[in-house]
Protein backbone atom coordinates (compact mmCIF):
# COMPACT_ATOMS: atom_id res chain seq x y z
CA UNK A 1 0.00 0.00 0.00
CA UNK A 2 1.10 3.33 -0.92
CA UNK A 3 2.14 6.53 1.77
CA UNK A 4 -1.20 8.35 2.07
CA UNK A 5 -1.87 11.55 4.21
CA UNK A 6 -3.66 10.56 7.24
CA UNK A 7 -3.61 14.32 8.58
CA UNK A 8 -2.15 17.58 7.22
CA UNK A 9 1.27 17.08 7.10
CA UNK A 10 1.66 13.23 8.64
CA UNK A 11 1.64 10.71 6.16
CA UNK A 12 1.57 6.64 6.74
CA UNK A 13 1.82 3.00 5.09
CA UNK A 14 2.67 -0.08 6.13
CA UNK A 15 5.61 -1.91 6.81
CA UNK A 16 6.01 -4.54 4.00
CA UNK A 17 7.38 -8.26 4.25
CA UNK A 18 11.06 -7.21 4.02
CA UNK A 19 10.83 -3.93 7.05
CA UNK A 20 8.56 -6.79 8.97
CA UNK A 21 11.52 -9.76 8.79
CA UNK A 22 14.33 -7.27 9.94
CA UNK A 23 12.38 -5.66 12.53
CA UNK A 24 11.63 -8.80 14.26
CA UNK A 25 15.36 -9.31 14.29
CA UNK A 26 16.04 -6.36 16.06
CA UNK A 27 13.34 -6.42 18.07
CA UNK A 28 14.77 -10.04 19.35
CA UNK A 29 17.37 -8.18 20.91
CA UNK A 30 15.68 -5.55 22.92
CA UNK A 31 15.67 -7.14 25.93
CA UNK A 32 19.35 -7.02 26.03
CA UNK A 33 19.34 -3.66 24.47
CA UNK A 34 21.32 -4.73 21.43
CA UNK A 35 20.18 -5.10 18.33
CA UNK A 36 21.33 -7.76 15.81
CA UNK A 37 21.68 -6.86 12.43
CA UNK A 38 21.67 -3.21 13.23
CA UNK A 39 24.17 -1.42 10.71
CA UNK A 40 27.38 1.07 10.92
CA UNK A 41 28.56 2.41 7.83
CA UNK A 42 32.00 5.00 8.06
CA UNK A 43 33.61 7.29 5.64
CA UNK A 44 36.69 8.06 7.11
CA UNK A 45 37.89 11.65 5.50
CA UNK A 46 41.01 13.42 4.61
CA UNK A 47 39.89 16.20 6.53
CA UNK A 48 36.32 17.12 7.96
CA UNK A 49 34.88 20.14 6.75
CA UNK A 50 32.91 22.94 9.54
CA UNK A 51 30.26 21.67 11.20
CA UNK A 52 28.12 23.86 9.95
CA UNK A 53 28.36 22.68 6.75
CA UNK A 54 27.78 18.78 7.65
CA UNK A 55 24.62 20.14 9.52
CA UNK A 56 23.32 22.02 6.52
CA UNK A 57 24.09 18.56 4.20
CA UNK A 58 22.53 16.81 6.73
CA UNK A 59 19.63 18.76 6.32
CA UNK A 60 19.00 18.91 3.03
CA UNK A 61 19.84 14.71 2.94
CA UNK A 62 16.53 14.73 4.85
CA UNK A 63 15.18 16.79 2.21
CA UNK A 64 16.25 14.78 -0.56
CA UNK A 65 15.41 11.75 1.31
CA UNK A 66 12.70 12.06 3.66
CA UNK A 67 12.54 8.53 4.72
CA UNK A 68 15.61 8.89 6.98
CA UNK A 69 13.39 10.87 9.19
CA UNK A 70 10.57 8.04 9.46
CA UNK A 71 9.22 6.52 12.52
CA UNK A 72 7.11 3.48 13.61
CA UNK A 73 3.97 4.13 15.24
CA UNK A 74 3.60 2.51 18.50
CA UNK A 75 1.89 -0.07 17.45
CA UNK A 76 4.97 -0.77 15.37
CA UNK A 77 2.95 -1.72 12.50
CA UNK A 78 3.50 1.77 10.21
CA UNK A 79 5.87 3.90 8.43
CA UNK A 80 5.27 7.66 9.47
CA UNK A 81 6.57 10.49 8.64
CA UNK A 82 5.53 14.27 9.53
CA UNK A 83 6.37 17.29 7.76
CA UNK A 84 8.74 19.46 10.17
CA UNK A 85 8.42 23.18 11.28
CA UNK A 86 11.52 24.81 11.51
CA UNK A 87 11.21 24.10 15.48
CA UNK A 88 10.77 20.11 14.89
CA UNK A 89 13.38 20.16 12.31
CA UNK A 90 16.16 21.66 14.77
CA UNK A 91 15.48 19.28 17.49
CA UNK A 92 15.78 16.53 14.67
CA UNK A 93 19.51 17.06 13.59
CA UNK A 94 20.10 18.13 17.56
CA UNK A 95 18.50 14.18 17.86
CA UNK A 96 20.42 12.23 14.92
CA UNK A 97 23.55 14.68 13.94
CA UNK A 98 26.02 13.85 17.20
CA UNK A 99 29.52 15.22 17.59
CA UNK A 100 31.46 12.82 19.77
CA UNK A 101 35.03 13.83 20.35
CA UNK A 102 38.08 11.57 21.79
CA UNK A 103 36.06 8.45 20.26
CA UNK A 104 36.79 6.57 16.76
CA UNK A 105 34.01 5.17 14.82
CA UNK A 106 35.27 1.53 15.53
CA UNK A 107 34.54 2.31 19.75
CA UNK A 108 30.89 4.01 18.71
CA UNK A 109 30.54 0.47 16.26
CA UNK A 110 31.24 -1.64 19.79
CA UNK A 111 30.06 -0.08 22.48
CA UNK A 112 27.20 2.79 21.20
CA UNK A 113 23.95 1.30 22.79
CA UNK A 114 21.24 0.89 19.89
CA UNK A 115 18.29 3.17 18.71
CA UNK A 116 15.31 3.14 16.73
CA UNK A 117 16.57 5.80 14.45
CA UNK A 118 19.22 6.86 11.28
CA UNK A 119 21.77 8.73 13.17
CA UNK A 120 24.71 10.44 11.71
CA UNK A 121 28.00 10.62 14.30
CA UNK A 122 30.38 12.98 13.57
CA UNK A 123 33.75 12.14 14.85
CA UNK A 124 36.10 15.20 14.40
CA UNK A 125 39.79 13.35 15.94
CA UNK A 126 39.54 10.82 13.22
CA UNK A 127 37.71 12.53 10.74
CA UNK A 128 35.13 9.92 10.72
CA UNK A 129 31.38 10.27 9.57
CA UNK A 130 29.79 7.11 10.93
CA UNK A 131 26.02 6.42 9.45
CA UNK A 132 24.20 4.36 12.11
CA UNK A 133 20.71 2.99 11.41
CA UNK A 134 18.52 -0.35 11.85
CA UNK A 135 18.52 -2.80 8.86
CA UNK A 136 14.89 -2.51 8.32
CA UNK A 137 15.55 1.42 7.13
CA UNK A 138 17.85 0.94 4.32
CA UNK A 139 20.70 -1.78 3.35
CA UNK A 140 24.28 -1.42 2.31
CA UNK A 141 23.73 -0.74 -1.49
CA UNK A 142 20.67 1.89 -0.34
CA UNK A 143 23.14 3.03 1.75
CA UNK A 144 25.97 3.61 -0.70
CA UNK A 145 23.55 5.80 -2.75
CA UNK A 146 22.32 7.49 -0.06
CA UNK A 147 26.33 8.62 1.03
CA UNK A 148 27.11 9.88 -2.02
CA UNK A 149 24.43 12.41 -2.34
CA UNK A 150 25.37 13.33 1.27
CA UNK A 151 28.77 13.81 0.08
CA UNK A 152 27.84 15.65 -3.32
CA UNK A 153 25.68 17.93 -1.29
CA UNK A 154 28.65 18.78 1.27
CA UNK A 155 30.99 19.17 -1.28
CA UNK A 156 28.49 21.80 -3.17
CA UNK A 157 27.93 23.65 0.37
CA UNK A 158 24.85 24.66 1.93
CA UNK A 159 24.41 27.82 -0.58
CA UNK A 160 23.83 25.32 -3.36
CA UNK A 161 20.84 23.75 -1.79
CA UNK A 162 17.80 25.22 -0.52
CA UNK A 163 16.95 23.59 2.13
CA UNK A 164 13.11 24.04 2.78
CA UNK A 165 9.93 21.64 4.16
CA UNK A 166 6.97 22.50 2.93
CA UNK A 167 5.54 19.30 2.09
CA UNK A 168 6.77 18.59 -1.42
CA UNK A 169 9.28 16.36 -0.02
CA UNK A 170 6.98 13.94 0.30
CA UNK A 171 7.06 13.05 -3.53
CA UNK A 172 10.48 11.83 -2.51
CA UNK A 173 9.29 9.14 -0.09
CA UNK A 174 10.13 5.77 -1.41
CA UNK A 175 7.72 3.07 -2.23
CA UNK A 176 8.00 -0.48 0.08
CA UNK A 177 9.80 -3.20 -1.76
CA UNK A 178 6.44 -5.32 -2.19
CA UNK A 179 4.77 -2.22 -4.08
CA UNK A 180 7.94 -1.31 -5.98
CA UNK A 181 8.09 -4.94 -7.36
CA UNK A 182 4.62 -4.87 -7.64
CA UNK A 183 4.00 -8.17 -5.70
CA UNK A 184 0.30 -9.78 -5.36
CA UNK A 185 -1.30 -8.57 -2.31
CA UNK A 186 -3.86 -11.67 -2.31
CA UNK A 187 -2.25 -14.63 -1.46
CA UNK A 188 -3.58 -17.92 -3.62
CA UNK A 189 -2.74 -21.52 -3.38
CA UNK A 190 -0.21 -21.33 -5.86
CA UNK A 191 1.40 -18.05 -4.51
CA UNK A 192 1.71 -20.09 -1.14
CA UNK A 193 3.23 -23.38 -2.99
CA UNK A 194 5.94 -21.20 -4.61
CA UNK A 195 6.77 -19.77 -0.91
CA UNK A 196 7.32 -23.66 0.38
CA UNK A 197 9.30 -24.57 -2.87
CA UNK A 198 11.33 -21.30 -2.00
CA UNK A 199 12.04 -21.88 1.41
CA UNK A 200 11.98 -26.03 1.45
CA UNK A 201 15.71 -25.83 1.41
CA UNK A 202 16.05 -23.99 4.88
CA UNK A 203 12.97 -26.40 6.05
CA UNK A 204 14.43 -29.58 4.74
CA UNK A 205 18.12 -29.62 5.33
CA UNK A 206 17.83 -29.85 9.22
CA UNK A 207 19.47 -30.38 11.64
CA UNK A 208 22.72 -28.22 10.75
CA UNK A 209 26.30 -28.32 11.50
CA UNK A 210 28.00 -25.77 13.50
CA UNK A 211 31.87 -24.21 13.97
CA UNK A 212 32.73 -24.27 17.93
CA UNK A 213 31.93 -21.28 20.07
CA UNK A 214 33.00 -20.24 23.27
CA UNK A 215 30.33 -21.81 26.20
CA UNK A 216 28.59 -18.32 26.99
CA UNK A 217 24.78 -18.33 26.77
CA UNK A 218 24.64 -14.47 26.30
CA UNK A 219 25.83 -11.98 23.86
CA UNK A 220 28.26 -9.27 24.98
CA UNK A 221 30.27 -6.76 22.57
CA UNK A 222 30.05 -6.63 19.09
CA UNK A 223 33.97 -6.56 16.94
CA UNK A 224 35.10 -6.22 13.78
CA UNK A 225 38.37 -7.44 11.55
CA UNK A 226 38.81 -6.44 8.54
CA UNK A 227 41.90 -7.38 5.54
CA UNK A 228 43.01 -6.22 2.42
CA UNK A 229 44.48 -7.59 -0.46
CA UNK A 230 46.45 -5.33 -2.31
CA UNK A 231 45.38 -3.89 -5.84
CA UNK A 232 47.96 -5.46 -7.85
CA UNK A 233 46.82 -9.24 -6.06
CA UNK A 234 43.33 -8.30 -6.32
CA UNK A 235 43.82 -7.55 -10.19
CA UNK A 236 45.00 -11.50 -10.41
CA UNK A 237 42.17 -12.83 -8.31
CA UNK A 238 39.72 -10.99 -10.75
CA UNK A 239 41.64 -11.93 -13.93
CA UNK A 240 41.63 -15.57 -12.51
CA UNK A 241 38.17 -15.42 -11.54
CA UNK A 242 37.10 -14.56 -14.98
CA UNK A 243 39.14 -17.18 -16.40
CA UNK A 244 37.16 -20.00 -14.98
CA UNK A 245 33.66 -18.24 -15.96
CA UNK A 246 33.47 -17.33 -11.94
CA UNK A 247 32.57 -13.78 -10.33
CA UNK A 248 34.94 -12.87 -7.59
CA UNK A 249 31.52 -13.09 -5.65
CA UNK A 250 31.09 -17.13 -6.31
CA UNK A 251 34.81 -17.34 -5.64
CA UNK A 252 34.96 -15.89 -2.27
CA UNK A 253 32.30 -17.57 -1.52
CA UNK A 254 33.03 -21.03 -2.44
CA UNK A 255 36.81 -20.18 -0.94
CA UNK A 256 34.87 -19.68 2.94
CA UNK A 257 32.84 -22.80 2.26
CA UNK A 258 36.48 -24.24 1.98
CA UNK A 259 38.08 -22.70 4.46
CA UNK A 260 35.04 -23.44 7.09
CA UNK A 261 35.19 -26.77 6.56
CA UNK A 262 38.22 -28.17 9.46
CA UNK A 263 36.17 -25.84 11.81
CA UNK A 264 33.45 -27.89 11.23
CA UNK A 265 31.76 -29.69 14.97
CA UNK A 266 30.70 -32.70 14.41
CA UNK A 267 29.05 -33.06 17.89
CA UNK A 268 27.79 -29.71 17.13
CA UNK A 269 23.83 -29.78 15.72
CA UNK A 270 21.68 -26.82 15.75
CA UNK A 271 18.57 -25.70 14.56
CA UNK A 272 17.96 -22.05 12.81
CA UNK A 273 17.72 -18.91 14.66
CA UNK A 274 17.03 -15.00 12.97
CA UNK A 275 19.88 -15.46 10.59
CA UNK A 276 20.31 -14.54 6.82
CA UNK A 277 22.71 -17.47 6.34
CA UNK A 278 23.45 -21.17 7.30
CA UNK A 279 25.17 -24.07 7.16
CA UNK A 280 23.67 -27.74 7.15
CA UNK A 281 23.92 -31.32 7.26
CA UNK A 282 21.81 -34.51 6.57
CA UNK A 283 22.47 -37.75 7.16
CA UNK A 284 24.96 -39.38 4.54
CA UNK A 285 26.46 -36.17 4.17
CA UNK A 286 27.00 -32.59 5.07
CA UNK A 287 25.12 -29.72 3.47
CA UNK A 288 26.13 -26.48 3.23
CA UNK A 289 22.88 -24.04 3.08
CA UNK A 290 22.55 -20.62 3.14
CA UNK A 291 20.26 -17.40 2.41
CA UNK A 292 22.35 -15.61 0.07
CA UNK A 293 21.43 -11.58 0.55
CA UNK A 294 20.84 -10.56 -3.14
CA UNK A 295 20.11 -6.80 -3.80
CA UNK A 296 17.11 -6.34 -6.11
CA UNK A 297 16.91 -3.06 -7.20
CA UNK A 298 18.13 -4.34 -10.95
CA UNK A 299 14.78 -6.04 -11.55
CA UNK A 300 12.69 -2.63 -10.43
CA UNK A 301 11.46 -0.21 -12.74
CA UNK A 302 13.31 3.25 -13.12
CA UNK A 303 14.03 5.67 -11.12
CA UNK A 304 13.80 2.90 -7.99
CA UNK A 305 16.31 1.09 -9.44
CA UNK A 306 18.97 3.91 -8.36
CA UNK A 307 19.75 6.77 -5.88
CA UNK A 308 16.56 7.97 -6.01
CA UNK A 309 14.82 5.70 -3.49
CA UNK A 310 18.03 4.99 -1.43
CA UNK A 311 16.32 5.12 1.84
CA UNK A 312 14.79 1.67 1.39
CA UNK A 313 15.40 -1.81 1.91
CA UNK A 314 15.06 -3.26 -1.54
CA UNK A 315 16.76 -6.71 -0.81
CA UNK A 316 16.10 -10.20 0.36
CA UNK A 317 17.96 -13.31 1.11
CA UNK A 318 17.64 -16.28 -1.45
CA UNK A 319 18.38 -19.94 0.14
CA UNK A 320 21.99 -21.93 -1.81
CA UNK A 321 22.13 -25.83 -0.82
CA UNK A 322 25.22 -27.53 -1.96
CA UNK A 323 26.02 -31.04 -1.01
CA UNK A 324 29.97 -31.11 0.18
CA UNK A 325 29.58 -35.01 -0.01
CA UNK A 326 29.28 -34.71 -3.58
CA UNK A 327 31.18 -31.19 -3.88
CA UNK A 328 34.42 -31.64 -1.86
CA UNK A 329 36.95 -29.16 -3.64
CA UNK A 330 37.20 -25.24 -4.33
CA UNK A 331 36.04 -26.26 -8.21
CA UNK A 332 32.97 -28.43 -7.15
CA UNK A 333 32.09 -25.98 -4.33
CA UNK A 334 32.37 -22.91 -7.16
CA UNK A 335 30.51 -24.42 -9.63
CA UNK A 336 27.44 -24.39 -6.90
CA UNK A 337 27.86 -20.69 -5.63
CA UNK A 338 28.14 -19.63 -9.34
CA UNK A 339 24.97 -21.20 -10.48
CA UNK A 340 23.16 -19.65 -7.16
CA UNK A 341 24.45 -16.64 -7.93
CA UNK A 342 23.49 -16.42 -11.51
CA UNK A 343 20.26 -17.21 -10.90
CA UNK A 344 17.71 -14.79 -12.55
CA UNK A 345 14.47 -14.28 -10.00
CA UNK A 346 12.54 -12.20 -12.53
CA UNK A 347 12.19 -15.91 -15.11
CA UNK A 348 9.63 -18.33 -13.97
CA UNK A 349 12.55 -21.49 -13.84
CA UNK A 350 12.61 -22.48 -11.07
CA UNK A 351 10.03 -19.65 -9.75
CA UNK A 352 9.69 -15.82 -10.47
CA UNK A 353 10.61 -14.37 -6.60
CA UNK A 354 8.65 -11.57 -7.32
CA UNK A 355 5.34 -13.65 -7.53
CA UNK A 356 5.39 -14.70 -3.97
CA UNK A 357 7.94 -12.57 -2.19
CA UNK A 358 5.71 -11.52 1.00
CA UNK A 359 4.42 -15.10 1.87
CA UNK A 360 7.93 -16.36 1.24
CA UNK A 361 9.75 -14.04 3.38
CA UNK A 362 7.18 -15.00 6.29
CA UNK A 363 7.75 -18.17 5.46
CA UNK A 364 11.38 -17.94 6.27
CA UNK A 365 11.62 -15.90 9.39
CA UNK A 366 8.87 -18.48 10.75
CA UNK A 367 12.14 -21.17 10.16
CA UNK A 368 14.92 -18.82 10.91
CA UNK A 369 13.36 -18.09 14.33
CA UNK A 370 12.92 -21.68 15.74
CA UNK A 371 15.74 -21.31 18.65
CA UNK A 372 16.60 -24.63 20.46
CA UNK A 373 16.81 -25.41 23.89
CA UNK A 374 20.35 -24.98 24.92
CA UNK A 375 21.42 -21.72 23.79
CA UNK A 376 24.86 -23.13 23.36
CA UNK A 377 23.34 -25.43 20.61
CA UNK A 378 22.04 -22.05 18.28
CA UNK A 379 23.59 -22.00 14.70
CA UNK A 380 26.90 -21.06 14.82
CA UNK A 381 28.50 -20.07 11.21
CA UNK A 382 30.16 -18.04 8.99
CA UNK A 383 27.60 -16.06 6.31
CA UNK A 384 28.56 -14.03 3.80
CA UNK A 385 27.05 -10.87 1.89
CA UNK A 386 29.03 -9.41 -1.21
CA UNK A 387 28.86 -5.55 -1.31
CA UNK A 388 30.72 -5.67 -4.91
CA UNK A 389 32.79 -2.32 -6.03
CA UNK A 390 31.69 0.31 -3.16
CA UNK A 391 33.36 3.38 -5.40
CA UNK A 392 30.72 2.34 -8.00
CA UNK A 393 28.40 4.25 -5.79
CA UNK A 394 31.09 6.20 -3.83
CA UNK A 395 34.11 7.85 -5.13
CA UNK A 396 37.24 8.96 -3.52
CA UNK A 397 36.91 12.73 -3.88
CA UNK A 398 34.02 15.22 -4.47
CA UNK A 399 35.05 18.28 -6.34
CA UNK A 400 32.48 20.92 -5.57
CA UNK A 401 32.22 24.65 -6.23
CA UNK A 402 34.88 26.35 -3.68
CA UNK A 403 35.54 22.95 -1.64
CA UNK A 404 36.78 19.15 -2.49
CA UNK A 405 35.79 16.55 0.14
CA UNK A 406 38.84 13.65 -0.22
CA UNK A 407 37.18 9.85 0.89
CA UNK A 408 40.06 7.82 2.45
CA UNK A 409 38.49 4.80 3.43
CA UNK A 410 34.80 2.56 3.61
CA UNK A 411 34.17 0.41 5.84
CA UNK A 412 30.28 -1.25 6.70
CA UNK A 413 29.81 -3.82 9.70
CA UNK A 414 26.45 -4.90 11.61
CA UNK A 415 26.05 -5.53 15.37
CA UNK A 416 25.86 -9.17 16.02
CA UNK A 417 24.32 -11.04 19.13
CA UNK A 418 24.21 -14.74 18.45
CA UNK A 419 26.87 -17.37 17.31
CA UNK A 420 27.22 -16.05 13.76
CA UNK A 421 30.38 -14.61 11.76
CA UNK A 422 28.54 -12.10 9.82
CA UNK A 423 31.28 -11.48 7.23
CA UNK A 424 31.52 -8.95 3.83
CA UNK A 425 33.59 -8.58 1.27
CA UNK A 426 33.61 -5.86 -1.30
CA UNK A 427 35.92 -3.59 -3.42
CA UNK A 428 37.78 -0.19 -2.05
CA UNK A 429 40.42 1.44 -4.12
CA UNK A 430 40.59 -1.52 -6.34
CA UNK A 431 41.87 -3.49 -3.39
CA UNK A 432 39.47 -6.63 -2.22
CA UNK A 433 38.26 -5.90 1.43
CA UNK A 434 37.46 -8.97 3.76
CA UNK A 435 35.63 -7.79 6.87
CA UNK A 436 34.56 -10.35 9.70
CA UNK A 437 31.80 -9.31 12.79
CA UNK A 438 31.11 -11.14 15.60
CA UNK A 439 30.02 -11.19 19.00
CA UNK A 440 32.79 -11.64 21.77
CA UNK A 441 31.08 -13.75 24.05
CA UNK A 442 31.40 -16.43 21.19
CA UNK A 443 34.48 -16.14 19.37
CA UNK A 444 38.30 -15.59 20.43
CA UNK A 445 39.72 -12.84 18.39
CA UNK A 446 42.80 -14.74 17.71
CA UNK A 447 40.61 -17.81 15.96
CA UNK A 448 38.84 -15.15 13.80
CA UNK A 449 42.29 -13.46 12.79
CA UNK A 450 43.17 -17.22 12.06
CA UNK A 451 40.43 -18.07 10.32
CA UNK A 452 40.25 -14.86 7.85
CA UNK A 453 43.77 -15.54 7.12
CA UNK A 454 43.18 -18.97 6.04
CA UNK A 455 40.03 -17.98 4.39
CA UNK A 456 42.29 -15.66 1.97
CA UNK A 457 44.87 -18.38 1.37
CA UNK A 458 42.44 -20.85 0.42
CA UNK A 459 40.86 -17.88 -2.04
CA UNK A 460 44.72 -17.05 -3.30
CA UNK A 461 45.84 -20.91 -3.54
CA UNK A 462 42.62 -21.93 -5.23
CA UNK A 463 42.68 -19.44 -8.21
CA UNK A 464 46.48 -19.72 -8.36
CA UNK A 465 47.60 -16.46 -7.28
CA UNK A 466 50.21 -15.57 -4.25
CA UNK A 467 49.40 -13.69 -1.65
CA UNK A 468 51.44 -10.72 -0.82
């Protein structure tokens, strides 16, 4: 259903399938005040222009994307959004625009408790501008547009922009991802048959495997590691990659499959928790399944299919079984991830997504949120998301009229509070980025150091290249 105007000046709709999944994921972690899957996003600067100035881009960001400004209803059930006087504007950018000095956007990523809305830290001794919002806003390629018009617009300074709310930024509020894709709102027999096709390889591939965790029932701080692989490397892992018909994606990929497998527990069974990835077995041999987070904006009609309805969460997770009793090597494992990730959902073979996506996505976060028991038995796992080439959508420097704003570094990680690796891997400066979170109540910091490490030599030794 579309925004309508309830009231002069507040307008509504409801949160669709996608907004519903990851808000029950955060909302799992409320009672520990954390919130799992909740996402930090940093461009670390060359130098941080006044104040002022990131205030007035700030601004006119909400302007441009209105969404950003959104709130649930208590119910928690609807999207709102009211137009601003100047008064309610102020004490919105005094709300979500926060100077912290002495602090580096890694120690807000750890220890900054969680909130409800899209907050914007500015971090002056590191020259850090750390986006903080829930997943059920906006995801990282929504994200990436979203930055670079907030870095265009601080680059072109606040006398290029008038920044005014009078209601007509409301044409800019985005549509949900179930009306942009134009998804049946009645669902039939067959709609609901699709959805347990879809989601029959979570259901049927129980119970999983795990990698060992620490024996703590309860989730403390969230950390991050990331690696890089220099440009000249990465330029052989891609010319490699395309050698064997593989994207660096379904290489990775297959490499971590690889590289997970020694960790492996065999005492170790678990059923699914709110996860967007996961790794199985059945009996006669071990499966390896997993919701692979696919960005869908390419199959929407223009303009959603770019920056202009950044402020939206226009994903979903699509489930990849392979069998590693039948695929036991890097080649056999790649040959899997490449065919998952080729996989066109618009084309009716196997099934069009777009035909069932709501009932499907309830579907799965009805599996995904079975916990067992014993805590200490919850999935435990490395999952993967692929952000591909970040200065695609983000470039180094922003050449405006009097000013340039220089982009040093990128760097995206989510909060995690169960037994997961949540790992990424994208593109920066034409070096290949590997970046592992996890919670530290599960995982020693010196086995995830180990196992990244290993997880790149596999990738390197695999597709014949050294690593520097």
């Amino acid at each position: 259903m579309p925004w309508q105007q309830i009231s002069p000046g507040h307008y509504e709709r409801p949160f669709d399938s996608m907004e519903n999944f990851y808000r029950a994921v955060a909302d799992a972690g409320a009672p520990l005040n954390k919130q799992h899957f909740l996402i930090s996003c940093t461009l670390k600067l060359k130098s941080l222009p006044p104040v002022q100035n990131l205030q007035q881009a700030w601004k006119a960001l909400r302007q441009r994307y209105p969404q950003i400004a959104a709130r649930a209803n208590e119910a928690g059930s609807r999207l709102c959004y009211t137009v601003p006087s100047p008064e309610a504007l102020d004490t919105w950018v005094q709300e979500t625009f926060i100077i912290r000095n002495g602090v580096s956007a890694d120690e807000i990523y750890s220890q900054e408790p969680p909130s409800s809305a899209f907050i914007l830290f500015c971090l002056p001794d590191t020259h850090e501008l750390l986006f903080r919002t829930p997943h059920w806003r906006i995801d990282a390629y929504g994200l990436m547009y979203l930055q670079d018009t907030f870095l265009k617009l601080l680059a072109n300074g606040p006398r290029d922009h008038i920044i005014q709310f009078d209601g007509s930024e409301v044409s800019n509020l985005a549509p949900s991802l179930d009306e942009a894709a134009g998804v049946p709102s009645t669902i039939t027999p067959a709609i609901s048959h699709a959805a347990d096709e879809e989601v029959s390889v979570l259901r049927d591939n129980q119970p999983a495997i795990s990698i060992k965790t620490l024996p703590n029932a309860l989730p403390t701080t969230t950390r991050r590691l990331k690696s890089t692989i220099p440009a000249s490397t990465t330029r052989q892992i891609i010319k490699s990659c395309k050698s064997r018909g593989l994207t660096v994606t379904a290489a990775v990929h297959a490499a971590l499959i690889v590289a997970t497998l020694p960790y492996v527990d065999p005492h170790h069974h678990h059923h699914h928790g709110p996860t967007t990835n996961t790794t199985t077995t059945t009996t006669g041999g071990k499966k390896y399944t997993a919701l692979n987070p696919i960005d869908l904006r390419k199959y929407l009609p223009s303009p959603l299919n770019g920056p202009t309805a950044a402020a939206s969460i226009y994903h979903t997770g699509i489930p990849m079984s392979i069998d590693l009793a039948v695929n036991k090597d890097f080649d056999s494992i790649a040959a899997e991830t490449r065919k998952a990730y080729r996989r066109d959902l618009s084309k009716d073979d196997p099934r069009s997504l777009f035909n069932f996506l709501p009932e499907y996505v309830k579907k799965a976060l009805q599996i995904l949120s079975q916990q067992p028991d014993d805590p200490l038995r919850a999935p435990a796992h490395p999952e993967l998301s692929s952000l591909g080439i970040v200065n695609e959508y983000i470039s180094t420097e922003y050449q405006g009229i009097d000013v340039a704003v220089e982009v040093e570094d990128w760097w995206l990680a989510l909060e995690s509070i169960v037994r997961l690796l949540l790992i990424h891997v994208w593109t920066w400066d034409d070096e290949l980025v590997f970046s592992v979170n996890w919670n530290d109540a599960f995982y020693e910091e010196g086995f995830v150091k180990r196992f990244l490490s290993e997880w790149m030599g596999v990738l390197c030794g695999s597709l014949g290249v050294s690593l520097e």
